[in-house]
N, C-alpha and C. Protein backbone atom coordinates (compact mmCIF):
# COMPACT_ATOMS: atom_id res chain seq x y z
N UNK A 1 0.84 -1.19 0.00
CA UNK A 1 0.00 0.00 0.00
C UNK A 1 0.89 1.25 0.00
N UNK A 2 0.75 2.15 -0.85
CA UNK A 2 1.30 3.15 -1.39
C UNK A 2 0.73 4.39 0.19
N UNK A 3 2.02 5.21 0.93
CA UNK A 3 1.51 5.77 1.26
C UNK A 3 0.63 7.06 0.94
N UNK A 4 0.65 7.25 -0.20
CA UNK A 4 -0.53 8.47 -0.49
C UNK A 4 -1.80 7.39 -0.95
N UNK A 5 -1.99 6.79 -0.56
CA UNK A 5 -3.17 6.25 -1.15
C UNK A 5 -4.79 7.14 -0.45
N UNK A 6 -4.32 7.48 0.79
CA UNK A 6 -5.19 8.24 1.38
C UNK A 6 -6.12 9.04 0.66
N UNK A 7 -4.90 9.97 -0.32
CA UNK A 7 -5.09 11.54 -0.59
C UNK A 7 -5.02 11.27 -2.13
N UNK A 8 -5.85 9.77 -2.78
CA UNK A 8 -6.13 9.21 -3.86
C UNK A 8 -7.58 9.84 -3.88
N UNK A 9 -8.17 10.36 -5.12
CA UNK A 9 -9.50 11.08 -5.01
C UNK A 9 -10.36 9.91 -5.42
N UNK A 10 -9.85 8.52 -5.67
CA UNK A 10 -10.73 7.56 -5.48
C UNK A 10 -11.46 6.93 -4.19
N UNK A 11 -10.30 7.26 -3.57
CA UNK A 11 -10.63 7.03 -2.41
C UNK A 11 -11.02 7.29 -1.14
N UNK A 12 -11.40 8.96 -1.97
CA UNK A 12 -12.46 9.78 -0.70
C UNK A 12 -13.84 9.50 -0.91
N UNK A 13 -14.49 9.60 0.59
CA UNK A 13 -16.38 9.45 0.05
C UNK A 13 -16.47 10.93 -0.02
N UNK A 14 -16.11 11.70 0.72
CA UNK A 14 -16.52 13.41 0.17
C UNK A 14 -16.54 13.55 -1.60
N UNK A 15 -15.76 13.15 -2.53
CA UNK A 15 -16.07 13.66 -3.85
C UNK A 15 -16.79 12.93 -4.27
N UNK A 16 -17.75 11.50 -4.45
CA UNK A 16 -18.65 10.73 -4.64
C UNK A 16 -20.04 11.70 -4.64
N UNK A 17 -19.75 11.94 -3.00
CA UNK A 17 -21.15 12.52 -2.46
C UNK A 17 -20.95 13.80 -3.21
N UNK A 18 -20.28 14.54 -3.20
CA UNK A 18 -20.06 16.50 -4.04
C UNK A 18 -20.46 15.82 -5.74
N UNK A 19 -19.64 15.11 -5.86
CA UNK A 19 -20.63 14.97 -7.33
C UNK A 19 -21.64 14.68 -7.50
N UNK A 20 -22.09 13.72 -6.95
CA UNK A 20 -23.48 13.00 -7.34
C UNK A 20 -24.35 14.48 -6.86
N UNK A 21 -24.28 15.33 -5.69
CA UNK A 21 -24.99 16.69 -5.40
C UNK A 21 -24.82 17.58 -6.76
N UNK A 22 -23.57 17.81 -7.07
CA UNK A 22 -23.53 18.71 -8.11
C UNK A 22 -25.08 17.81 -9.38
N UNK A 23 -24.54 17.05 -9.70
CA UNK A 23 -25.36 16.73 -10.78
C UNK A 23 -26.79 16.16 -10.21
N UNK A 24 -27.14 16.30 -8.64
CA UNK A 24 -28.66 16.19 -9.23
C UNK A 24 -29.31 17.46 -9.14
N UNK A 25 -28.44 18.39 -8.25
CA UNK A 25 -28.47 19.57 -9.01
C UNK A 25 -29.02 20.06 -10.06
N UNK A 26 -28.32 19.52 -10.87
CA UNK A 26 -28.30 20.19 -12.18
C UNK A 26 -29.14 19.71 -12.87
N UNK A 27 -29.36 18.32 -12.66
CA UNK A 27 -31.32 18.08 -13.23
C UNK A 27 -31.77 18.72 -12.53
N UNK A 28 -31.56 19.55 -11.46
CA UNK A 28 -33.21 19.93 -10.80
C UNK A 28 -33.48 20.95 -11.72
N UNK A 29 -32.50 21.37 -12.17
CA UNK A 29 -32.26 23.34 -12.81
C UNK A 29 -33.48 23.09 -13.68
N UNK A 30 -33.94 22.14 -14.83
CA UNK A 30 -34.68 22.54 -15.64
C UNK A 30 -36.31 23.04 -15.43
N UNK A 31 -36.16 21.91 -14.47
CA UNK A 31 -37.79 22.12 -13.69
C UNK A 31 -38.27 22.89 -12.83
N UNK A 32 -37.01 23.70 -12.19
CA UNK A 32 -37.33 24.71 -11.12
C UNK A 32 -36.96 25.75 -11.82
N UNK A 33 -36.56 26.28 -13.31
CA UNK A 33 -36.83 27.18 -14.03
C UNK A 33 -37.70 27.45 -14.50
N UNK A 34 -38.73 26.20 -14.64
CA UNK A 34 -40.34 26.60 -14.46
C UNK A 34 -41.51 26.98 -13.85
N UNK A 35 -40.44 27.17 -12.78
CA UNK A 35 -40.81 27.75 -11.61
C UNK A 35 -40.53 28.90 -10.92
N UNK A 36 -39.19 29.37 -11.47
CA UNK A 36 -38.27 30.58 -11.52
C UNK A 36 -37.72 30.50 -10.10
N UNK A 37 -37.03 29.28 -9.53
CA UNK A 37 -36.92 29.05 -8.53
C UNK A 37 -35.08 28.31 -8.77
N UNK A 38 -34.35 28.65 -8.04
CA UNK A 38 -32.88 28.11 -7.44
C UNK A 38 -33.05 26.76 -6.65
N UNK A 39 -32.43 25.93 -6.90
CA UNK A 39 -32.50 24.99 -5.55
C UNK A 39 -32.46 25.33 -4.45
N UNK A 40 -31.71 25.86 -3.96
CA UNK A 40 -32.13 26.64 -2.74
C UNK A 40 -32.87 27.28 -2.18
N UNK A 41 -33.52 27.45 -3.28
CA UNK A 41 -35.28 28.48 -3.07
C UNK A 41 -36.04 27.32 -3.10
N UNK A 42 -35.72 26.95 -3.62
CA UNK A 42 -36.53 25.25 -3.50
C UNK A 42 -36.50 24.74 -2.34
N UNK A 43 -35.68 24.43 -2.26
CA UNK A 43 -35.58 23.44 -0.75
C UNK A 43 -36.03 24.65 0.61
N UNK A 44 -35.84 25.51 0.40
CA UNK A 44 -36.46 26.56 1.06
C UNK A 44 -37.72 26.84 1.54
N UNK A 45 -38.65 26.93 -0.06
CA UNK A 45 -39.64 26.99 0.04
C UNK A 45 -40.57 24.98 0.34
N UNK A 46 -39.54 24.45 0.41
CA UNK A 46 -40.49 23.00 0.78
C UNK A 46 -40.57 23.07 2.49
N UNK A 47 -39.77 23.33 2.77
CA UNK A 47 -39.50 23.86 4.52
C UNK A 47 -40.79 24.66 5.17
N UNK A 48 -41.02 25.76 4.60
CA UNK A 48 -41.68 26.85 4.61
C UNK A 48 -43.58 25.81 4.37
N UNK A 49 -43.60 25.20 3.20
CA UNK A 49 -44.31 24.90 2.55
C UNK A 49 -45.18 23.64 4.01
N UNK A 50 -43.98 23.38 4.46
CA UNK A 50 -44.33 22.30 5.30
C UNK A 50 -44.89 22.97 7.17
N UNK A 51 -43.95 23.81 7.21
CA UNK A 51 -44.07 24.68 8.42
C UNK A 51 -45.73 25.81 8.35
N UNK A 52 -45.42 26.28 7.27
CA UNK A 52 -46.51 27.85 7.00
C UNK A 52 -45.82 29.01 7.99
N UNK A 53 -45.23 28.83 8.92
CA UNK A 53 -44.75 29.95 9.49
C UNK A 53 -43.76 29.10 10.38
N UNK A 54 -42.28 29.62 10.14
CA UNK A 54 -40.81 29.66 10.77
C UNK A 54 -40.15 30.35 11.17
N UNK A 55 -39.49 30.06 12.18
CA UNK A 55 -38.12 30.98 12.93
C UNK A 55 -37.40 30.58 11.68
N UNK A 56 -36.37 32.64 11.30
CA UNK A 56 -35.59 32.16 10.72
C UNK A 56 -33.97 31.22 10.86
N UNK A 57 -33.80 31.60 12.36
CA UNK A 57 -32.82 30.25 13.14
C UNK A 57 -33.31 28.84 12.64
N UNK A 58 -34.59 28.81 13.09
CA UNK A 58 -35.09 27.21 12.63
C UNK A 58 -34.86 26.84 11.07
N UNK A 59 -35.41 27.09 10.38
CA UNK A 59 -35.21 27.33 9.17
C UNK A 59 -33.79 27.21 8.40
N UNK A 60 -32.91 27.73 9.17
CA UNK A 60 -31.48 27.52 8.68
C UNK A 60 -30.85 26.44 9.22
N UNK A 61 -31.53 26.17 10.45
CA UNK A 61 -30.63 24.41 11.89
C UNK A 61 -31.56 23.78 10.33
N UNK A 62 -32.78 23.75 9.94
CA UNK A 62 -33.11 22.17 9.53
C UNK A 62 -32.48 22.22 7.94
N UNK A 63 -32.06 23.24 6.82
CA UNK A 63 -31.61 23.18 5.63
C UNK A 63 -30.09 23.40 5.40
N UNK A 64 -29.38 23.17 7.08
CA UNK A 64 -27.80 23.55 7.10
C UNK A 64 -27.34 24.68 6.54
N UNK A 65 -28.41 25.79 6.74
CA UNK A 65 -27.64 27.03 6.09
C UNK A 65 -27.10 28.01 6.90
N UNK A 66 -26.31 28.76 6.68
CA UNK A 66 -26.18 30.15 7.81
C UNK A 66 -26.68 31.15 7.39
N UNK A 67 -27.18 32.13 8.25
CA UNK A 67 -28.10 32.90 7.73
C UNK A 67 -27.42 33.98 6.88
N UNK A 68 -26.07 33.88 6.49
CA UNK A 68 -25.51 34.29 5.56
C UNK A 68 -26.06 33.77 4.13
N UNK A 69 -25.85 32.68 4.01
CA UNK A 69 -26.83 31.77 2.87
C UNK A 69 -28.02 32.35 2.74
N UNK A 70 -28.72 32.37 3.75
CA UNK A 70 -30.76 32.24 3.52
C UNK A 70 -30.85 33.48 3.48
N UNK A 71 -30.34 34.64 3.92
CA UNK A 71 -30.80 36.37 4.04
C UNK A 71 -30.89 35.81 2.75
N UNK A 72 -30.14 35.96 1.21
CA UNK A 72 -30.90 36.53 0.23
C UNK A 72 -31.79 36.00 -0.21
N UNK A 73 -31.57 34.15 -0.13
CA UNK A 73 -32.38 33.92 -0.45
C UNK A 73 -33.99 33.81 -0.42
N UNK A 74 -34.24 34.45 1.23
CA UNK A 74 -35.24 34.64 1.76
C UNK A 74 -36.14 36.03 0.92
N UNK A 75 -34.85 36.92 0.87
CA UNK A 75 -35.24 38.26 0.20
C UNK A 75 -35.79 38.24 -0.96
N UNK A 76 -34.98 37.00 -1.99
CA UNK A 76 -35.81 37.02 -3.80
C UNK A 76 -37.05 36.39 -3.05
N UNK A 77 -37.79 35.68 -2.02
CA UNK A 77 -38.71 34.69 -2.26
C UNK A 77 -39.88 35.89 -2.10
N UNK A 78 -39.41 36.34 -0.75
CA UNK A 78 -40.22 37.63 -0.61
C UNK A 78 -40.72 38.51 -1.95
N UNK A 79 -39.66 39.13 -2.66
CA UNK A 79 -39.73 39.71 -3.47
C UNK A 79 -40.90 38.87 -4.57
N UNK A 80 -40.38 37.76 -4.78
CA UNK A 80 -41.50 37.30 -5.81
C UNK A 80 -42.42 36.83 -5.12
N UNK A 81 -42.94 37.14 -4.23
CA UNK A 81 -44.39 37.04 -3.37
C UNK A 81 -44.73 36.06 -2.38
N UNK A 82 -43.89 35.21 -2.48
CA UNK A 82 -44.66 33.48 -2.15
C UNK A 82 -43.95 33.71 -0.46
N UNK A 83 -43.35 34.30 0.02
CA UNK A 83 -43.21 34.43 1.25
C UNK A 83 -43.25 36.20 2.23
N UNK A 84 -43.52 35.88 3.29
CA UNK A 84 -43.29 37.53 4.30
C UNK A 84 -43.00 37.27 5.20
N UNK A 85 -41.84 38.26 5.65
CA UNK A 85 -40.80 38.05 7.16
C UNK A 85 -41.50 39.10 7.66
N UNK A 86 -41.64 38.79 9.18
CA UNK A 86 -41.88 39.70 10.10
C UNK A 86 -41.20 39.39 11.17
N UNK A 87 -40.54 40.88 12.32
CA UNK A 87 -40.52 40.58 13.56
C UNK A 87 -41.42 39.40 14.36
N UNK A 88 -40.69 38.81 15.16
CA UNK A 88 -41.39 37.96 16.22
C UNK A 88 -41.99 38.73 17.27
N UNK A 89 -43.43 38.77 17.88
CA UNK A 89 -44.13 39.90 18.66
C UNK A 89 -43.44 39.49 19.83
N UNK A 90 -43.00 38.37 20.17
CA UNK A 90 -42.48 37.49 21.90
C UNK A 90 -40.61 37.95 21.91
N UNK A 91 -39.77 37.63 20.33
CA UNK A 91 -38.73 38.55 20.62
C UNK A 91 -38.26 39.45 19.37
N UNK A 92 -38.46 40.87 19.56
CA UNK A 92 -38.04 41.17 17.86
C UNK A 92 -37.03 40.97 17.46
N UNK A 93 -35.73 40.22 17.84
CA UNK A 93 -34.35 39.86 17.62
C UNK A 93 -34.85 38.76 16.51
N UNK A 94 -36.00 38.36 16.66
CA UNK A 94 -36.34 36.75 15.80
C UNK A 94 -37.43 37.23 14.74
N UNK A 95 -36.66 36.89 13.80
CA UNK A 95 -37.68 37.37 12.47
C UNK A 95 -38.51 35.69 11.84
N UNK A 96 -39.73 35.95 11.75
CA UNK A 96 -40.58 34.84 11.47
C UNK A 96 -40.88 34.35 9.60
N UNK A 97 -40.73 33.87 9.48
CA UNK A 97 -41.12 33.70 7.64
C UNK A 97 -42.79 32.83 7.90
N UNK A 98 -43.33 33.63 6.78
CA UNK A 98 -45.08 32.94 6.95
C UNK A 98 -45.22 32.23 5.01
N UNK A 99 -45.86 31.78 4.86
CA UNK A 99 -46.26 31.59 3.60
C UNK A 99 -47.71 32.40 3.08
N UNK A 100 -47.23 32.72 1.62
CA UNK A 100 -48.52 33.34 1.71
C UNK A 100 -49.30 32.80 0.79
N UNK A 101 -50.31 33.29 -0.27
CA UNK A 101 -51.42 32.59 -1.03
C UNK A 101 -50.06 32.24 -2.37
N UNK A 102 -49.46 33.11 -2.70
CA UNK A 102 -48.82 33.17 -3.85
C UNK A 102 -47.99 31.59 -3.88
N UNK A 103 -47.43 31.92 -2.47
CA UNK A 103 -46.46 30.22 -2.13
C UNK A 103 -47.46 29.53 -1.92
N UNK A 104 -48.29 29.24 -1.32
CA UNK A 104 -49.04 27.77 -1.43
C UNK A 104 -49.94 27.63 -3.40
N UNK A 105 -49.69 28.65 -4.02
CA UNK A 105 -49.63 28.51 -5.17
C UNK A 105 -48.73 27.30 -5.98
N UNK A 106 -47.57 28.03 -5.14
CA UNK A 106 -46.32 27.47 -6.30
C UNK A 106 -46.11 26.12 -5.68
N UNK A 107 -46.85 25.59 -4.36
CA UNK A 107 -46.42 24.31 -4.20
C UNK A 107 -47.34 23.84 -5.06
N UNK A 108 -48.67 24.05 -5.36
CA UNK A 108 -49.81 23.17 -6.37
C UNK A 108 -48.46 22.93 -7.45
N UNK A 109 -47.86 23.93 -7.96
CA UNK A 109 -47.05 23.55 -9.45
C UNK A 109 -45.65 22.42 -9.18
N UNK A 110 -45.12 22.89 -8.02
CA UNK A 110 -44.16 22.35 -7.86
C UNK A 110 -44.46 20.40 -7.78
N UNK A 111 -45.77 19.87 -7.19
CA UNK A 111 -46.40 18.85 -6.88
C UNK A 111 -45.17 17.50 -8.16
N UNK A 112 -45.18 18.21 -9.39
CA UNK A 112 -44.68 17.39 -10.08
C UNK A 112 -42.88 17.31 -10.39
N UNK A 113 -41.93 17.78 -9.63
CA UNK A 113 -41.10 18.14 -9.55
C UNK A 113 -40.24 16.29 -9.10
N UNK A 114 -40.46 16.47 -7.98
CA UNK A 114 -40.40 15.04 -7.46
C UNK A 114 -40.38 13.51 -8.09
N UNK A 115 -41.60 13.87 -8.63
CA UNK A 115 -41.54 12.72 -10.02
C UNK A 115 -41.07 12.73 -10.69
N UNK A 116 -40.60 14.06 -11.33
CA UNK A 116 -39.69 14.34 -12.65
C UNK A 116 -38.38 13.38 -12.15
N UNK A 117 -37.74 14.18 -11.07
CA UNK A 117 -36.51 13.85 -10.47
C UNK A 117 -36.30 12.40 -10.40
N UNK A 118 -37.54 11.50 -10.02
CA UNK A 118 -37.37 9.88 -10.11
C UNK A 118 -36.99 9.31 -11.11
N UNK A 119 -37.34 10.28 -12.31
CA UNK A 119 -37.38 9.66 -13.86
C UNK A 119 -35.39 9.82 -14.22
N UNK A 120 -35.03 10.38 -13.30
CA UNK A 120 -33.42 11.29 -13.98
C UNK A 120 -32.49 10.64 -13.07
N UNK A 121 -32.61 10.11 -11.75
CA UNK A 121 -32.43 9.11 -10.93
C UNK A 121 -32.28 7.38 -11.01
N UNK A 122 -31.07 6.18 -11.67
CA UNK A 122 -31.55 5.07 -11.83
C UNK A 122 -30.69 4.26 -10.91
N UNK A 123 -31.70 3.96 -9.91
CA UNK A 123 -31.22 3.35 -8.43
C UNK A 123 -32.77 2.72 -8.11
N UNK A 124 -32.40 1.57 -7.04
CA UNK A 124 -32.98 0.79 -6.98
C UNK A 124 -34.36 1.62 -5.48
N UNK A 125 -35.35 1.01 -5.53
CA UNK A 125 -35.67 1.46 -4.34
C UNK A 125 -35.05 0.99 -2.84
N UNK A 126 -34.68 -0.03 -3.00
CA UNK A 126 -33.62 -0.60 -1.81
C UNK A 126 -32.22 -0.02 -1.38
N UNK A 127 -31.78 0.59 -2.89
CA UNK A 127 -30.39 1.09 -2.44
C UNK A 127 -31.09 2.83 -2.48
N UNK A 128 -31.82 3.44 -2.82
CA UNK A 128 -32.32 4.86 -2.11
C UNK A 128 -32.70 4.47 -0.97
N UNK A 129 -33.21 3.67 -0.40
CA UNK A 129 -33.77 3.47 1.47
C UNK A 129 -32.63 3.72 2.00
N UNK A 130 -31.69 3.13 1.29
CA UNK A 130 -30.33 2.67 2.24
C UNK A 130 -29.35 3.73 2.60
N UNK A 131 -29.25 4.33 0.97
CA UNK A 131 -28.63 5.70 0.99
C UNK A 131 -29.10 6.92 1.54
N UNK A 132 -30.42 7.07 1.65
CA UNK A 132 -31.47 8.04 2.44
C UNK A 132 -30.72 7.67 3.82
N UNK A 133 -31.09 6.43 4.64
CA UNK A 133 -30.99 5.96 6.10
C UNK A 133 -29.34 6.50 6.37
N UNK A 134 -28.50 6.52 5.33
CA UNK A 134 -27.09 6.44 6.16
C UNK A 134 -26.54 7.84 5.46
N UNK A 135 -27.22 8.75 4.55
CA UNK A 135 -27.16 10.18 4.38
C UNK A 135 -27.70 10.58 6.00
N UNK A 136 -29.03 10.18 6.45
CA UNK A 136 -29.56 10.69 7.54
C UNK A 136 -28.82 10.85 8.54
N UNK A 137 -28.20 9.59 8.51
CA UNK A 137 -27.33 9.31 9.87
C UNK A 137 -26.56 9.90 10.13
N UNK A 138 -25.41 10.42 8.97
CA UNK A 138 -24.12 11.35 8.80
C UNK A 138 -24.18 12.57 9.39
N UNK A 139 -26.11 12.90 9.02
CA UNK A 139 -26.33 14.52 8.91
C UNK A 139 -26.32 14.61 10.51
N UNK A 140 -26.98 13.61 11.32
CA UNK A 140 -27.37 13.26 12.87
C UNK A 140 -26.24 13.61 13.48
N UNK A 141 -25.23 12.73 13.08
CA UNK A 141 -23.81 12.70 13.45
C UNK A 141 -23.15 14.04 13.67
N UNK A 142 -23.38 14.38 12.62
CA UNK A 142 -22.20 15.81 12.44
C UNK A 142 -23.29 16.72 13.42
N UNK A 143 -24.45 16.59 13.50
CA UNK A 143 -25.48 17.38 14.01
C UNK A 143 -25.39 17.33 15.73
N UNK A 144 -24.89 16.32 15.89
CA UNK A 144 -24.34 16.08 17.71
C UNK A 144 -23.35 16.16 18.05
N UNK A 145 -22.46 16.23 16.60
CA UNK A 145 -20.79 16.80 17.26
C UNK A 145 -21.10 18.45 17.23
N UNK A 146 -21.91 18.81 16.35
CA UNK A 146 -21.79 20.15 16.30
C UNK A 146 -22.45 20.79 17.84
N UNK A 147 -23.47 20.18 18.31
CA UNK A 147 -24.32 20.32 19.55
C UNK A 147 -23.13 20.20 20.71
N UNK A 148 -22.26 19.48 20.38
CA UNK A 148 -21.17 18.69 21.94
C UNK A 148 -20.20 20.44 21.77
N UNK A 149 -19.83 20.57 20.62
CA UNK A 149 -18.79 21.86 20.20
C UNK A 149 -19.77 22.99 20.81
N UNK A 150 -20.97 23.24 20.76
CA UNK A 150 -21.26 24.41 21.30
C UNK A 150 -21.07 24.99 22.84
């Protein structure tokens, strides 16, 4: 065994996982341009979609963002209607995101997005359970070291 075998890019799981993200990515692009939506506005607005009204702290702990990330993206969603931030009345330090008629609009359209994505996807349903269960786990993981570090 060669000692650089380590720092062999075959043999990291970090670039597996960064690619396979980059490119489903990039199928998502066509369908959420029909929507005039970023992945990130996406996954955003499914959060939102699911909640109807969020802390924006919360909101960033469950989509791993910092609110460096989500300020703008919060700002285009606003802007194109489908969401409104307000002060929290209990602390105004905490700004709330609500959904409004426009966003529970765009989830009716979005409904077929999901399916598309299955069609662009060719994996078994056994090995997505599997890969779902031990993506989950990783996220858990890093999610209780990060909790022990605070």
């Amino acid at each position: 065994m060669d000692k650089y075998d380590s720092l062999k890019l075959e043999n990291q799981l970090c670039f597996p996982l960064y690619a396979v993200s980059k490119e489903i990515i990039r199928r998502y692009k066509p369908f959420l341009d029909e929507l005039d939506l970023t992945y990130t506005q996406y996954i955003t607005m499914m959060v939102i979609w699911e909640a109807k009204c969020i802390n924006v702290r919360d909101l960033g702990h469950r989509l791993y963002l910092d609110s460096g990330t989500l300020t703008p993206v919060l700002k285009k969603l606003e802007k194109k209607g489908y969401i409104a931030r307000c002060r929290s009345t209990e602390d105004e330090r905490s700004l709330n995101i609500y959904i409004t008629e426009e966003g529970e609009a765009l989830r009716d359209q979005a409904l077929i997005i999901p399916q598309k994505m299955g069609g662009c996807i060719s994996i078994s349903q056994a090995d997505f359970e599997a890969m779902y269960r031990t993506l989950y786990q990783m996220l858990d993981n890093f999610s209780e070291e990060n909790e022990a570090e605070a």
